[in-house]
PDB file of N, CA and C in Angstrom:
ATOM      1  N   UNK A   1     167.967  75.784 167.266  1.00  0.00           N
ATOM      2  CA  UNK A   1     167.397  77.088 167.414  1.00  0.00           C
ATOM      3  C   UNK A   1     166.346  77.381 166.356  1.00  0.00           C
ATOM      4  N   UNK A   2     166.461  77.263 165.285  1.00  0.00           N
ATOM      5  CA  UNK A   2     165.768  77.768 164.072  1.00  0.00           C
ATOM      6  C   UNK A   2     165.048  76.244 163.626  1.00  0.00           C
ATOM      7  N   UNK A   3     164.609  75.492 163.952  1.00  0.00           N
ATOM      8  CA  UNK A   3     164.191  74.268 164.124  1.00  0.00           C
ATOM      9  C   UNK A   3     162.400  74.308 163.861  1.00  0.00           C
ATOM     10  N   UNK A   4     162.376  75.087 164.682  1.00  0.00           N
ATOM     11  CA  UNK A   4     160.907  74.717 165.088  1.00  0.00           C
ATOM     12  C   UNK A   4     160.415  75.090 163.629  1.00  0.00           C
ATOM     13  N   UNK A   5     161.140  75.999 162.920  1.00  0.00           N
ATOM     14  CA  UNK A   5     160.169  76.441 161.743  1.00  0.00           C
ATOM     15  C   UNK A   5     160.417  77.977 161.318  1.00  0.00           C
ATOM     16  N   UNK A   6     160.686  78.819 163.204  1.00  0.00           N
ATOM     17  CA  UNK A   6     159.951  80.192 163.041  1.00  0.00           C
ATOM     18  C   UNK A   6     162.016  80.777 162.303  1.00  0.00           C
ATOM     19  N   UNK A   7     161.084  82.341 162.178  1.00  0.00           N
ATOM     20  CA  UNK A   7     162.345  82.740 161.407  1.00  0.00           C
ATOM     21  C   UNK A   7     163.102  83.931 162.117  1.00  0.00           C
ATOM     22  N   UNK A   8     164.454  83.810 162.185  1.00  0.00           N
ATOM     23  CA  UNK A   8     165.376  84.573 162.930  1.00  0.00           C
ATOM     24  C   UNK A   8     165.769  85.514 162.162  1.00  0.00           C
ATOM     25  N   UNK A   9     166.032  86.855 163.430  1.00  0.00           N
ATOM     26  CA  UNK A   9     167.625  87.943 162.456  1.00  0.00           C
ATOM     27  C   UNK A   9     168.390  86.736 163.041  1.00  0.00           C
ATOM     28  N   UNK A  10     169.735  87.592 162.234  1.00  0.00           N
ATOM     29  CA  UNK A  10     170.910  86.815 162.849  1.00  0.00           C
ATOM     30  C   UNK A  10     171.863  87.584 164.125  1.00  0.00           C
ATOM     31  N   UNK A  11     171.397  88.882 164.238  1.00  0.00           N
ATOM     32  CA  UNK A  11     171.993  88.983 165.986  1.00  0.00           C
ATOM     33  C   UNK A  11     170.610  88.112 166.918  1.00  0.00           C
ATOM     34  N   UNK A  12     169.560  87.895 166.670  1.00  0.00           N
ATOM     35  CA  UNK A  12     168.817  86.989 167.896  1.00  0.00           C
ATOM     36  C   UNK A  12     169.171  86.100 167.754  1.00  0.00           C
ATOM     37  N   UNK A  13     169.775  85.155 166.452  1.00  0.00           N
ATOM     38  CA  UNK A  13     170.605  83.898 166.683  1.00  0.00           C
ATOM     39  C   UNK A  13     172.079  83.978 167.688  1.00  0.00           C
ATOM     40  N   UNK A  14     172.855  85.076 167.775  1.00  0.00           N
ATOM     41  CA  UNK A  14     174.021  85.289 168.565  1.00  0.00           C
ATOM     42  C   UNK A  14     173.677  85.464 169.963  1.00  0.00           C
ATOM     43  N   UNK A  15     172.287  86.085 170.023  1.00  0.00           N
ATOM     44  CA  UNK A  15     171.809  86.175 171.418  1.00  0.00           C
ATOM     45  C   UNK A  15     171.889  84.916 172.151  1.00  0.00           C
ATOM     46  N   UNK A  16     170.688  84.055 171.819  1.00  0.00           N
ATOM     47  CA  UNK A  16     169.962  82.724 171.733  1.00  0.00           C
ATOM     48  C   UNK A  16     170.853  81.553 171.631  1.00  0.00           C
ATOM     49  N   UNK A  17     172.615  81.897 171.151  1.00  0.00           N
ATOM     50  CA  UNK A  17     173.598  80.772 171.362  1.00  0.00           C
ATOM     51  C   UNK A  17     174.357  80.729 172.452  1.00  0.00           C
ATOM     52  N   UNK A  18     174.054  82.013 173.204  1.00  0.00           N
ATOM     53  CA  UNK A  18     174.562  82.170 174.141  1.00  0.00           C
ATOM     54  C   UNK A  18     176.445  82.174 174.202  1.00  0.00           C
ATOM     55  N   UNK A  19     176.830  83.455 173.336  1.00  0.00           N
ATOM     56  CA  UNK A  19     177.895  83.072 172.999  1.00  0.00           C
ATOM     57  C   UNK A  19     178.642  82.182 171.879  1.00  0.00           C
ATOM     58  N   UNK A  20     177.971  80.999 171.275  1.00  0.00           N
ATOM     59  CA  UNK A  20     178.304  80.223 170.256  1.00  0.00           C
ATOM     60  C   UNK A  20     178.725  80.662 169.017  1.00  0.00           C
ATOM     61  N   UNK A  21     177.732  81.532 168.884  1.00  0.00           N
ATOM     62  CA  UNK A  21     177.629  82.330 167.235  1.00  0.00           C
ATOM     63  C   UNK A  21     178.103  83.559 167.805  1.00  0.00           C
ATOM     64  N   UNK A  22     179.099  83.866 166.719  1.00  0.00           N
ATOM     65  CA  UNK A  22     179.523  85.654 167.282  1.00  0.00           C
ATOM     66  C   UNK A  22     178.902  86.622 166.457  1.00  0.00           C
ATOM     67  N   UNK A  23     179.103  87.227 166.894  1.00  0.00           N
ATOM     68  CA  UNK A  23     178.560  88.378 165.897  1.00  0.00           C
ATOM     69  C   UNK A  23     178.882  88.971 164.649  1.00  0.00           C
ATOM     70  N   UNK A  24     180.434  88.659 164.805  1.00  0.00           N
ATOM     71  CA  UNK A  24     181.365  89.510 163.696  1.00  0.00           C
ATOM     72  C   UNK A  24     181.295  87.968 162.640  1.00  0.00           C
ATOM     73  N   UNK A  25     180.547  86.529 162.602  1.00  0.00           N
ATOM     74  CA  UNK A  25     180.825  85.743 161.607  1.00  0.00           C
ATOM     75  C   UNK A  25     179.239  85.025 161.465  1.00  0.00           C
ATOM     76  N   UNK A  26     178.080  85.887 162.325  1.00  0.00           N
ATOM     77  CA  UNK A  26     177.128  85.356 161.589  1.00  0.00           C
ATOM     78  C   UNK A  26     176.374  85.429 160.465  1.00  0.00           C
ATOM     79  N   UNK A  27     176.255  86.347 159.765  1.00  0.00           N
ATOM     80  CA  UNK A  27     175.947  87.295 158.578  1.00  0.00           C
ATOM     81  C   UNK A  27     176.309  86.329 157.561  1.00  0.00           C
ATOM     82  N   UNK A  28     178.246  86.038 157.849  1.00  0.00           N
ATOM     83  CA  UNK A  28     179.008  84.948 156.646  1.00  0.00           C
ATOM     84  C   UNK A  28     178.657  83.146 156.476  1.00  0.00           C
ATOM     85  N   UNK A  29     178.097  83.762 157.611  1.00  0.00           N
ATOM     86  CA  UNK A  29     177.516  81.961 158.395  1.00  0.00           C
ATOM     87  C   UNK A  29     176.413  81.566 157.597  1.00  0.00           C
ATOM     88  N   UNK A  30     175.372  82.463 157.924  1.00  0.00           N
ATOM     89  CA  UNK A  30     173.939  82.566 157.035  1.00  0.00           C
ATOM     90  C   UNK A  30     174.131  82.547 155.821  1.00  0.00           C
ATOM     91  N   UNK A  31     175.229  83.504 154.660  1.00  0.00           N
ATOM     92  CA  UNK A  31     175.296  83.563 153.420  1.00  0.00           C
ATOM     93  C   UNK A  31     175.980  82.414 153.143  1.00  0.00           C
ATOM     94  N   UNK A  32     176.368  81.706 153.576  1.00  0.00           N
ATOM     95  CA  UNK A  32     176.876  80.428 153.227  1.00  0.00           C
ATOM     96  C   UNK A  32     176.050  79.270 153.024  1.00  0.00           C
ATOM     97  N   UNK A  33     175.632  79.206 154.264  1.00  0.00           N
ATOM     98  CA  UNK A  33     174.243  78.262 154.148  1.00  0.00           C
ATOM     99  C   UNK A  33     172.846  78.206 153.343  1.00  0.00           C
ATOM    100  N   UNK A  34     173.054  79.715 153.035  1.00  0.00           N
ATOM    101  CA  UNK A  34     171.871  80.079 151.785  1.00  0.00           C
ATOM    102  C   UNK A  34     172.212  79.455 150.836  1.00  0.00           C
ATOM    103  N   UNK A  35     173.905  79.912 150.015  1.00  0.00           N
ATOM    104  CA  UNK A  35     174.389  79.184 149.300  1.00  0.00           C
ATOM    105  C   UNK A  35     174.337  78.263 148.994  1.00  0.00           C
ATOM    106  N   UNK A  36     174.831  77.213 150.057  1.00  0.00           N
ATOM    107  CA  UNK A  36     174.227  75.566 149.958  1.00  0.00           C
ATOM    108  C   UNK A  36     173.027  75.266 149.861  1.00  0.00           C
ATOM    109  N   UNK A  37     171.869  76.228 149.681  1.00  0.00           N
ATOM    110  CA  UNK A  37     170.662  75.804 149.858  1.00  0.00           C
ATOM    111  C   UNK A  37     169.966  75.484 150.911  1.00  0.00           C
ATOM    112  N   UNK A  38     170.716  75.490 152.090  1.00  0.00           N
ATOM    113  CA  UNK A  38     170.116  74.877 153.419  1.00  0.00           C
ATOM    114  C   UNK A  38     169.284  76.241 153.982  1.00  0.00           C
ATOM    115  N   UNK A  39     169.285  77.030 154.212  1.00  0.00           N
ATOM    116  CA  UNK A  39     167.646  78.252 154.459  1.00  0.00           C
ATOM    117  C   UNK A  39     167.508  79.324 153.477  1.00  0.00           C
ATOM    118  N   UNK A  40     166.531  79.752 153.666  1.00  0.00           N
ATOM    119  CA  UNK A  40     166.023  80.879 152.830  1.00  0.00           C
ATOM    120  C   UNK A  40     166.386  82.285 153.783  1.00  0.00           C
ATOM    121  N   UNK A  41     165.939  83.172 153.109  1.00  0.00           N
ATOM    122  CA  UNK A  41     165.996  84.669 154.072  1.00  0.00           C
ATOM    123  C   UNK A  41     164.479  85.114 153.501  1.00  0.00           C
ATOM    124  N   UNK A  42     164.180  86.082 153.501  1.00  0.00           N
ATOM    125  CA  UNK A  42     163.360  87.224 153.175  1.00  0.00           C
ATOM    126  C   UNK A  42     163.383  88.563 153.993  1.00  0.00           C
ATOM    127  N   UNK A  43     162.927  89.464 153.312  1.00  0.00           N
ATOM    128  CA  UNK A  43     163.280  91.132 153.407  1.00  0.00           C
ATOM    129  C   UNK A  43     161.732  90.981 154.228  1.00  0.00           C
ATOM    130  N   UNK A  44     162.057  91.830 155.307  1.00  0.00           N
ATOM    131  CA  UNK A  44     160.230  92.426 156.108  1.00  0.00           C
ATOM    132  C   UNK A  44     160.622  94.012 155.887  1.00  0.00           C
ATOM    133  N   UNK A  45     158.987  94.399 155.738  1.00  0.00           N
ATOM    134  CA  UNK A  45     159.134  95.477 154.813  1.00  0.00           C
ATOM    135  C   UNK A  45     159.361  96.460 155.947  1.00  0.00           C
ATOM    136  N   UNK A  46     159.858  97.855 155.163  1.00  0.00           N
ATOM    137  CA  UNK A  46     160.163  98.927 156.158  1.00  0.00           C
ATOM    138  C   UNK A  46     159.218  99.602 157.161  1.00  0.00           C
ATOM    139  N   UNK A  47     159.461  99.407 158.181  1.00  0.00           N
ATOM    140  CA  UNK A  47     158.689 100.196 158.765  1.00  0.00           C
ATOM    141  C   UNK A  47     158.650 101.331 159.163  1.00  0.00           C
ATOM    142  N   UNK A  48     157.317 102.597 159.012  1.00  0.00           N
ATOM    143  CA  UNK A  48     157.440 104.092 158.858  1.00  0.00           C
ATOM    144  C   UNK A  48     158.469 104.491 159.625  1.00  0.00           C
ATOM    145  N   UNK A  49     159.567 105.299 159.750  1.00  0.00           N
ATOM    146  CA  UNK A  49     160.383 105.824 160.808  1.00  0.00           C
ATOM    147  C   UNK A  49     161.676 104.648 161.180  1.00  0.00           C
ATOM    148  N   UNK A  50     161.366 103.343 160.009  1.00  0.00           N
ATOM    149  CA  UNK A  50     162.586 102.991 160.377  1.00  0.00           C
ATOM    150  C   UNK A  50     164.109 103.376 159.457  1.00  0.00           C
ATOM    151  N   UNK A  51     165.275 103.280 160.395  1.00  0.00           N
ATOM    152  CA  UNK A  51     166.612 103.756 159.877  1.00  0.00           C
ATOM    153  C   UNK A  51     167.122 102.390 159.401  1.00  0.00           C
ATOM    154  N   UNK A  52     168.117 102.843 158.447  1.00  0.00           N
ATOM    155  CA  UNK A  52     169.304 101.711 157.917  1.00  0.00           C
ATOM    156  C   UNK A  52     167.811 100.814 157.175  1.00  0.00           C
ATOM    157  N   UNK A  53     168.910  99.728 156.429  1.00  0.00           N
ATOM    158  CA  UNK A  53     168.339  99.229 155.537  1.00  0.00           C
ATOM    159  C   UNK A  53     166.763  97.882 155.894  1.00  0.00           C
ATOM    160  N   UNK A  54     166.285  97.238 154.883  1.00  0.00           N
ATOM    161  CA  UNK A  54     165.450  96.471 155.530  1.00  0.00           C
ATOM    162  C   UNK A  54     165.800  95.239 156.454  1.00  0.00           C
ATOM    163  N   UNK A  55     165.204  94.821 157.557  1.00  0.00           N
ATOM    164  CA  UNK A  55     165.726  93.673 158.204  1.00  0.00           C
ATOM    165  C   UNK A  55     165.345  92.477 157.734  1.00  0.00           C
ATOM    166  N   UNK A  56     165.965  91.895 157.791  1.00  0.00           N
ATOM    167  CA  UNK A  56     166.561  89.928 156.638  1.00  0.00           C
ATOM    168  C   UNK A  56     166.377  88.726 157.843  1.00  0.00           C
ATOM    169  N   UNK A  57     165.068  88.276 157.905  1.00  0.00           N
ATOM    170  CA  UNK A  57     164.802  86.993 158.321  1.00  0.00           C
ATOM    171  C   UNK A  57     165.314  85.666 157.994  1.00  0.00           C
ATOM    172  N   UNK A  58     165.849  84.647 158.858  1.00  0.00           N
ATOM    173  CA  UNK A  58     166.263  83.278 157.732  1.00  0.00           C
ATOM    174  C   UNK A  58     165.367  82.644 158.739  1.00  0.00           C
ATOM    175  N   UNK A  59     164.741  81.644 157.514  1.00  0.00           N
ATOM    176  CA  UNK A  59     164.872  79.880 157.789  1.00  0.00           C
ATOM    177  C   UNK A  59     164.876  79.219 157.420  1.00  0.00           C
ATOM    178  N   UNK A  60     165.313  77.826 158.279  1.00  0.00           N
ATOM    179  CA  UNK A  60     165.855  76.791 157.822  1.00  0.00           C
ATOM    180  C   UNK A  60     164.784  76.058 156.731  1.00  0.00           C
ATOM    181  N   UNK A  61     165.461  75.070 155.716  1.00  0.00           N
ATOM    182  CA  UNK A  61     164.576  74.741 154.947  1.00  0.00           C
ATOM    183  C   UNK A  61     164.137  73.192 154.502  1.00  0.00           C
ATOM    184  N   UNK A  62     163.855  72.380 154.374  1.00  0.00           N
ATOM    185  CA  UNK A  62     163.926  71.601 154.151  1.00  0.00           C
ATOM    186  C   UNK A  62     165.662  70.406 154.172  1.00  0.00           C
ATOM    187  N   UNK A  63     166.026  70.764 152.763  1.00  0.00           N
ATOM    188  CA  UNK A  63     167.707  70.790 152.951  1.00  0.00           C
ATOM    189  C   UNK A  63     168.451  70.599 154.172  1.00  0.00           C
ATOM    190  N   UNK A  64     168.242  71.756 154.351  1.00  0.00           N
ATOM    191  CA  UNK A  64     168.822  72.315 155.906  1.00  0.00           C
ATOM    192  C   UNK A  64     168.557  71.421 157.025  1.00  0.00           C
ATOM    193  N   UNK A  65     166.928  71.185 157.213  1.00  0.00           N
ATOM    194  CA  UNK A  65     166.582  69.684 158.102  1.00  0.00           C
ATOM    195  C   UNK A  65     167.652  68.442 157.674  1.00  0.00           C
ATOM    196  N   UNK A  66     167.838  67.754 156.620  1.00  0.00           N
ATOM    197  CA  UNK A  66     168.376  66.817 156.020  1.00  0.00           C
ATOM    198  C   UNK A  66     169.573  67.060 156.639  1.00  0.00           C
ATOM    199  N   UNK A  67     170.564  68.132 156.245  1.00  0.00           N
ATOM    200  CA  UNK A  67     171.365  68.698 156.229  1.00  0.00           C
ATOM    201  C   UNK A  67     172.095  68.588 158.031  1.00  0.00           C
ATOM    202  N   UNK A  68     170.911  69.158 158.855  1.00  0.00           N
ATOM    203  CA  UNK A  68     171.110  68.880 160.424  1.00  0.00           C
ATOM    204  C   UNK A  68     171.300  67.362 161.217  1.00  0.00           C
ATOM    205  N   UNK A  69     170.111  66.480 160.592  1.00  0.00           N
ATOM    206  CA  UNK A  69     169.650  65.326 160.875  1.00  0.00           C
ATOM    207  C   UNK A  69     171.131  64.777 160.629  1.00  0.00           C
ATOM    208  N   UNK A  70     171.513  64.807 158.959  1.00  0.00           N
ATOM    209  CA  UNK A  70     173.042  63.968 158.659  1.00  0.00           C
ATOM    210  C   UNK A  70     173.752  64.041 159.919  1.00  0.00           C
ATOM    211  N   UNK A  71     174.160  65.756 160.082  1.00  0.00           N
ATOM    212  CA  UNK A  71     175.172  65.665 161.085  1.00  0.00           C
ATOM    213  C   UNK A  71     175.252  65.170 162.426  1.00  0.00           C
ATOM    214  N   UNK A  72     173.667  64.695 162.892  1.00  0.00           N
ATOM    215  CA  UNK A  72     173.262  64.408 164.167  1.00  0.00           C
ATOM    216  C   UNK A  72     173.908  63.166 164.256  1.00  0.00           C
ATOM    217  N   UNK A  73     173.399  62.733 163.232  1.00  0.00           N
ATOM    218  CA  UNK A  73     173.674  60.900 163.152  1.00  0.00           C
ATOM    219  C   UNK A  73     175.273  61.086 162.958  1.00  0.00           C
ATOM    220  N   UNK A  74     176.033  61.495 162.138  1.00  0.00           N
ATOM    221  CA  UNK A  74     176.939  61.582 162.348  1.00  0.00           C
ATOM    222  C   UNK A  74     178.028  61.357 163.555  1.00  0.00           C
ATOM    223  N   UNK A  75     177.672  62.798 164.750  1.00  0.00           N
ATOM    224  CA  UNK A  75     178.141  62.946 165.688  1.00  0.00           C
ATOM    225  C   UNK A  75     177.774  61.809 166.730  1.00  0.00           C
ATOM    226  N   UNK A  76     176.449  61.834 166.694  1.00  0.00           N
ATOM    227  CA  UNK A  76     176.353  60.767 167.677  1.00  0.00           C
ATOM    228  C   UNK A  76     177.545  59.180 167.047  1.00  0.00           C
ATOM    229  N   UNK A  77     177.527  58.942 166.355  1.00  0.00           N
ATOM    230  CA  UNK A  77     178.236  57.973 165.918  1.00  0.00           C
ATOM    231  C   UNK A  77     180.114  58.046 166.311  1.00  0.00           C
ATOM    232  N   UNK A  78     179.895  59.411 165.920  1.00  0.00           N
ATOM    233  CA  UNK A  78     181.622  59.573 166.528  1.00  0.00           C
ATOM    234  C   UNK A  78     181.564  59.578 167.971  1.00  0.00           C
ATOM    235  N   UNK A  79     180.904  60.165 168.726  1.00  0.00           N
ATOM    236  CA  UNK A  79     180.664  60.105 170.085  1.00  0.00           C
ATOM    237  C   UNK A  79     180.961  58.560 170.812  1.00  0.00           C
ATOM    238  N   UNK A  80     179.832  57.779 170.076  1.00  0.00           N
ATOM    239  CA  UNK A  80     180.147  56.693 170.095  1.00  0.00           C
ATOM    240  C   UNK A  80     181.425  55.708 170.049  1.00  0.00           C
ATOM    241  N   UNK A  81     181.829  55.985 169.045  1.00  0.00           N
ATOM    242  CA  UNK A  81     183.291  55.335 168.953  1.00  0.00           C
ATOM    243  C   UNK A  81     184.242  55.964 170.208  1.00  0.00           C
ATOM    244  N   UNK A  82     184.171  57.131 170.289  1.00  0.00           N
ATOM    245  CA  UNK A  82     185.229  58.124 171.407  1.00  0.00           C
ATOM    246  C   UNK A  82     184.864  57.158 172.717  1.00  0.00           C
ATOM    247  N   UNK A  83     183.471  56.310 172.779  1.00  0.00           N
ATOM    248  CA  UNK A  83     183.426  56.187 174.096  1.00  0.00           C
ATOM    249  C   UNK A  83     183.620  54.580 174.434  1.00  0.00           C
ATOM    250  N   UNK A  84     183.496  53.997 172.843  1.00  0.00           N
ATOM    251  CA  UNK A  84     184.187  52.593 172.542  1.00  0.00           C
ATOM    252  C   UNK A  84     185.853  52.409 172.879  1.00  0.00           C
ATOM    253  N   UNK A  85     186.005  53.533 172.972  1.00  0.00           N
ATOM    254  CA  UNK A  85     188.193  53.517 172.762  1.00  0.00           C
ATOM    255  C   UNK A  85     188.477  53.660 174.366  1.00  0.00           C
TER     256      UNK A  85
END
């Protein structure tokens, strides 16, 4: 999803998983992965007449590529074996 580059909220990531990502654990999802270093966020600034606080963009970052790629190779590899047995 967040691949190409461009940068997400995190309810259009819950949208866009179609169910995958919920709502009530993406927020903890994102602050985690910041943590590890794998994306960034940034604040877009307020706009006149807007309510509640500023809205928080992420993306993925470098890391985070590395980070995806591992697990690709990974899975495919277990996949693999599942289909060796």
């Amino acid at each position: 999803m967040m691949e190409d580059g461009t940068e997400w909220y995190g309810l259009q990531l819950c949208k866009e998983s179609n169910g995958r990502i919920k709502r009530g654990t993406v927020y903890t999802t994102l602050m985690r992965m910041e943590d590890k270093r794998l994306l960034t966020h940034r604040k877009l600034p307020i706009k006149s007449g807007q309510r509640g606080p500023a809205r928080i963009v992420y993306k993925i970052n470098s890391a985070g590529y590395q980070s995806l790629e591992a697990w690709r190779v990974a899975r495919a590899a277990a996949m693999g074996g599942l289909k060796d047995a």
